[in-house]
N, C-alpha and C. Protein backbone atom coordinates (compact mmCIF):
# COMPACT_ATOMS: atom_id res chain seq x y z
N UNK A 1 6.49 19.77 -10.92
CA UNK A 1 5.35 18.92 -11.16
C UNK A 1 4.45 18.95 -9.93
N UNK A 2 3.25 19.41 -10.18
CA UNK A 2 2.25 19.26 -8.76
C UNK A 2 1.95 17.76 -8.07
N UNK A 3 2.06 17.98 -7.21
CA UNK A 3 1.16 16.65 -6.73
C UNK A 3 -0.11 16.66 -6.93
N UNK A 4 -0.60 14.92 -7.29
CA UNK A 4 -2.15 14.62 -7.80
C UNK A 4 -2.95 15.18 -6.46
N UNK A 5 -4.12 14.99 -6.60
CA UNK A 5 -5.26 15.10 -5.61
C UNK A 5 -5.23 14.02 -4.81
N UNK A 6 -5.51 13.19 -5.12
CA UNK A 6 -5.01 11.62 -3.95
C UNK A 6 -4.28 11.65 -3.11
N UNK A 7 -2.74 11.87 -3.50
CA UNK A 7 -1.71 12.23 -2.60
C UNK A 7 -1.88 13.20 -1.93
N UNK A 8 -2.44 14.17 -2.48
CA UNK A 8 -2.15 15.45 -1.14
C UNK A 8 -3.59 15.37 -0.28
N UNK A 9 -4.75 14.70 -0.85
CA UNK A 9 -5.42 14.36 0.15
C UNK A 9 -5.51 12.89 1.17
N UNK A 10 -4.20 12.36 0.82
CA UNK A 10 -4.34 10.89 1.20
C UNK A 10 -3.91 11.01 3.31
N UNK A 11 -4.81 10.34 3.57
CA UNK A 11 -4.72 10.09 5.70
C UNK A 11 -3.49 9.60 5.90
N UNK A 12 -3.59 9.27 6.63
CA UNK A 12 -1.99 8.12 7.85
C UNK A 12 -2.67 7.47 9.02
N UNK A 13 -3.82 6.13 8.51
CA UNK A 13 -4.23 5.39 9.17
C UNK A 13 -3.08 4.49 9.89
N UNK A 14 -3.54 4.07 11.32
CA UNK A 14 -2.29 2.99 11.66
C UNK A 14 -2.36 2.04 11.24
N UNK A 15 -1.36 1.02 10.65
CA UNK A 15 -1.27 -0.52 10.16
C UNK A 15 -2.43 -1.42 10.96
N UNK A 16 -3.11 -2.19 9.90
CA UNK A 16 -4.13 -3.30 10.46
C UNK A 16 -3.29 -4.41 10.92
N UNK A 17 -2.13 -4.53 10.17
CA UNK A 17 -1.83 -6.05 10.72
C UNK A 17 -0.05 -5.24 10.34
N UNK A 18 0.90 -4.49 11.43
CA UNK A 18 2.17 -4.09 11.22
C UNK A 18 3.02 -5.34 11.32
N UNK A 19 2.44 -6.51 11.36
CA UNK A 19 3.30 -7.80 11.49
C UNK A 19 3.47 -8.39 9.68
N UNK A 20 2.95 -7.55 9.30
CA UNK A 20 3.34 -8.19 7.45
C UNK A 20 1.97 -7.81 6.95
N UNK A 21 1.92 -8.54 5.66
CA UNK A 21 1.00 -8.42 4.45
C UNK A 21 -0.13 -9.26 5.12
N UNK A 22 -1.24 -8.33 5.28
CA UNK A 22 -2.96 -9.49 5.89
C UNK A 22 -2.49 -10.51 5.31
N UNK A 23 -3.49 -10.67 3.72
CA UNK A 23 -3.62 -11.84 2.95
C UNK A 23 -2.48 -12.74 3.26
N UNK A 24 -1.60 -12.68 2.89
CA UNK A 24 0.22 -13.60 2.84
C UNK A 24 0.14 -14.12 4.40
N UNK A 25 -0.16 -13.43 5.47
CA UNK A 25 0.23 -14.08 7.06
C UNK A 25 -1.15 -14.99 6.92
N UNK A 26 -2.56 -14.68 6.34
CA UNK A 26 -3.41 -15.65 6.24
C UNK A 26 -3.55 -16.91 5.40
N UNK A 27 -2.29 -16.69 4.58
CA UNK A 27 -2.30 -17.99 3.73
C UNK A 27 -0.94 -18.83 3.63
N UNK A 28 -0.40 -17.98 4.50
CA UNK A 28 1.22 -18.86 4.98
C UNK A 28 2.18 -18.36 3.68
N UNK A 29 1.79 -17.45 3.01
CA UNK A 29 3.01 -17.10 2.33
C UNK A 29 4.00 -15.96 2.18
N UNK A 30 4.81 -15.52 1.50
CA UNK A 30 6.34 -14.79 1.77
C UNK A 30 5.64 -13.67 0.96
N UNK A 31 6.56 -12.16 1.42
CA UNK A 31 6.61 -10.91 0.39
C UNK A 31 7.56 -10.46 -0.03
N UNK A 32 8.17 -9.78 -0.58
CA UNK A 32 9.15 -9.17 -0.65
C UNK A 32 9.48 -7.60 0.13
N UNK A 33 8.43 -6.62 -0.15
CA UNK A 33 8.54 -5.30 0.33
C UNK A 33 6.87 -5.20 0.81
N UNK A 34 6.43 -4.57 1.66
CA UNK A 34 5.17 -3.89 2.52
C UNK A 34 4.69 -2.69 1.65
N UNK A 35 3.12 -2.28 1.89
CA UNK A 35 2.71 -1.15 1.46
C UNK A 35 1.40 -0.98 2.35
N UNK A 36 1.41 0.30 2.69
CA UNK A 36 -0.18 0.78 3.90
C UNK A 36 -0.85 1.19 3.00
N UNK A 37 -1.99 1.16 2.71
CA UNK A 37 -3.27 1.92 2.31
C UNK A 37 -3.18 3.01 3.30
N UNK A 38 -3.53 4.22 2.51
CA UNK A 38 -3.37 5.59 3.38
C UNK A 38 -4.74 5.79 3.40
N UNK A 39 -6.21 5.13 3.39
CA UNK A 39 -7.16 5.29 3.39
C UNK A 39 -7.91 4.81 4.33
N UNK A 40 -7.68 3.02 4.49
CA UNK A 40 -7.43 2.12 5.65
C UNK A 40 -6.91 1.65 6.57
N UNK A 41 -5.54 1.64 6.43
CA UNK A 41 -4.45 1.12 6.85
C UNK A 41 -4.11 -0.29 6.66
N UNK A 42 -5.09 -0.95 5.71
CA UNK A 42 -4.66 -2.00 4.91
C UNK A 42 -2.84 -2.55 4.60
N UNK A 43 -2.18 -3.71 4.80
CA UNK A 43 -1.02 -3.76 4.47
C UNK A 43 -1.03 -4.79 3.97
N UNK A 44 -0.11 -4.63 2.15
CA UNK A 44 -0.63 -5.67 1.80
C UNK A 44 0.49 -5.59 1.23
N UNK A 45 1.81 -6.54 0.05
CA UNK A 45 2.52 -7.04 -0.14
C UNK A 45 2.74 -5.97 -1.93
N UNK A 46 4.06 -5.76 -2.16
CA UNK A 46 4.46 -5.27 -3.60
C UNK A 46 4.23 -6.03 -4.73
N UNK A 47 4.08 -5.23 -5.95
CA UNK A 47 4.29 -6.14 -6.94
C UNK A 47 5.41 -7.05 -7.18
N UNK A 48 6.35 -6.85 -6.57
CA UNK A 48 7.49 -7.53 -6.34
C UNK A 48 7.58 -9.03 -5.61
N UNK A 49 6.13 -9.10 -4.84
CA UNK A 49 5.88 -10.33 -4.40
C UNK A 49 5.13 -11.22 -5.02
N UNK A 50 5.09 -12.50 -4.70
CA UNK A 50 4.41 -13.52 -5.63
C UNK A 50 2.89 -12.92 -5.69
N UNK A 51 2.32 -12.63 -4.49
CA UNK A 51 0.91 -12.37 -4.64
C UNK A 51 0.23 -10.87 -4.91
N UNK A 52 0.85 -10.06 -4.25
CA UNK A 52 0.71 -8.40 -5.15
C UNK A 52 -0.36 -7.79 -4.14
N UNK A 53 -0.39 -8.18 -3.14
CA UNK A 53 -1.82 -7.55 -2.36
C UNK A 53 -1.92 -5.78 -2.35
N UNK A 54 -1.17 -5.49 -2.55
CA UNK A 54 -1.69 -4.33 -2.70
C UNK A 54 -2.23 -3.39 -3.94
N UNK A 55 -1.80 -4.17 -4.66
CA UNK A 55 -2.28 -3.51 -5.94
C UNK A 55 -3.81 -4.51 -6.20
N UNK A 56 -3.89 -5.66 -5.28
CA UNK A 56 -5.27 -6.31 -5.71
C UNK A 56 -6.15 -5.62 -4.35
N UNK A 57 -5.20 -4.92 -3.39
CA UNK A 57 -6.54 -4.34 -2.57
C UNK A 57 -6.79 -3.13 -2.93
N UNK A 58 -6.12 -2.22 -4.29
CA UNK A 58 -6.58 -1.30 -4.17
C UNK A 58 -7.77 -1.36 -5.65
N UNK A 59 -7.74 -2.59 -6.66
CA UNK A 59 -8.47 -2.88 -7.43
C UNK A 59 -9.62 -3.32 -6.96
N UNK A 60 -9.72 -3.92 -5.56
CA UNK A 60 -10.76 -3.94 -4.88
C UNK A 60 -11.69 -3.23 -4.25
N UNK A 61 -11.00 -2.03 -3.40
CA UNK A 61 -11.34 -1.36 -2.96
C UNK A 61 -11.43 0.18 -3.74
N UNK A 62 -10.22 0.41 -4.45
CA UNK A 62 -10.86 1.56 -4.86
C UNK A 62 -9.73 2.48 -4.59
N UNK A 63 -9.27 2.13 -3.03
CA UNK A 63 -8.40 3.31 -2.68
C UNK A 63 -6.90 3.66 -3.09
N UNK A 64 -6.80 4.73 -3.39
CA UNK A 64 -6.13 5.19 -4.48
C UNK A 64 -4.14 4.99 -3.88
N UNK A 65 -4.27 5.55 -3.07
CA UNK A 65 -2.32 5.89 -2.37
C UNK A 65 -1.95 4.57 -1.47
N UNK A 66 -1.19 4.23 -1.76
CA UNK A 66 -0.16 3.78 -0.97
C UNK A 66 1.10 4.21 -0.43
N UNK A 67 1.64 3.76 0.98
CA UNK A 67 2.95 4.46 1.13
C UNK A 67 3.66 3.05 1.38
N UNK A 68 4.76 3.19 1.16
CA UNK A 68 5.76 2.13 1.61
C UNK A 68 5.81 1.95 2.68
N UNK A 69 5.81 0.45 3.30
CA UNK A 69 6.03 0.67 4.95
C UNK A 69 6.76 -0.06 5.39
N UNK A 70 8.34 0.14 4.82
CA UNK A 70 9.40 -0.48 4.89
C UNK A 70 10.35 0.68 5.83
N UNK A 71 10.75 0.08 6.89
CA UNK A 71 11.80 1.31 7.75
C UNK A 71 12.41 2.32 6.69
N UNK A 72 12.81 3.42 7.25
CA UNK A 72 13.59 4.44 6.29
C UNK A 72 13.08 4.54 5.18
N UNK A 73 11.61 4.49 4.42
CA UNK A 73 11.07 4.64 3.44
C UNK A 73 9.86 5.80 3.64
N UNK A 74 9.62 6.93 3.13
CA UNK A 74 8.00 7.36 3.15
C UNK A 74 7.65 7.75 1.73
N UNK A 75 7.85 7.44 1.09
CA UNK A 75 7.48 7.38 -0.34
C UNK A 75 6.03 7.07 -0.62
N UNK A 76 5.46 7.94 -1.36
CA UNK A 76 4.01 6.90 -1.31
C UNK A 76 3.59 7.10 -3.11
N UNK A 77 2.88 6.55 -3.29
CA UNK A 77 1.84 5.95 -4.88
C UNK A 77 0.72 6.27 -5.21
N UNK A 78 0.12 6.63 -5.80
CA UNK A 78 -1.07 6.75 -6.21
C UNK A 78 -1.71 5.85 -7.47
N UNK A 79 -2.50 4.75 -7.23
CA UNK A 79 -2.94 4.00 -8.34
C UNK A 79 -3.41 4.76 -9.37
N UNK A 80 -4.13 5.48 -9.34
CA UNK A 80 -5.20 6.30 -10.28
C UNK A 80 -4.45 7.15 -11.15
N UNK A 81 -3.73 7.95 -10.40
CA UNK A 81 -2.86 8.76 -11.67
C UNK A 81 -1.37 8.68 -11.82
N UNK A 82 -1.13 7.36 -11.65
CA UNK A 82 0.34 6.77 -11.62
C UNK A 82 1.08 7.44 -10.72
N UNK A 83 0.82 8.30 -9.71
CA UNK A 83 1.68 9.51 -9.60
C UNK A 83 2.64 9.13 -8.05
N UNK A 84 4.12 9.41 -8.24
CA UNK A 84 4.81 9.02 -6.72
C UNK A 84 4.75 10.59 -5.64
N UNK A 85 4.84 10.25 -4.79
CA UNK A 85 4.44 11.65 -3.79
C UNK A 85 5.61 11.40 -2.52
């Protein structure tokens, strides 16, 4: 299976905020698992968490990959064409 276009063109910006999820440390609440925007370096919280920041920053923004940014993880996502990389 090829990899999408997103993924194989997606950066490795450094973390904006490597201390947790922006939104969640700005509103005092919990995540479950981390995710970087590979576009920004946006870090924003899993669907797995109450608030989902990353799937609402990439409905915001646009930008397509995420990677996990949980130790021992490099897995990454692509919103646009469902695709894991």
């Amino acid at each position: 299976m090829a990899i999408c276009e997103h993924l194989s063109q997606a950066d490795d910006p450094d973390a904006k905020t490597p201390e947790g999820c922006e939104e969640c440390l700005a509103i005092g609440s919990r995540w479950v698992h981390l995710r970087r925007c590979l576009e920004c370096g946006h870090i924003g919280c899993c669907d797995s968490s109450p608030n989902k920041h990353a799937t609402k920053h990439f409905q915001s923004s646009g930008h397509p990959v995420m990677q996990s940014f949980e130790p021992g993880e490099d897995w990454r996502w692509c919103f646009v064409d469902s695709r894991m990389g």
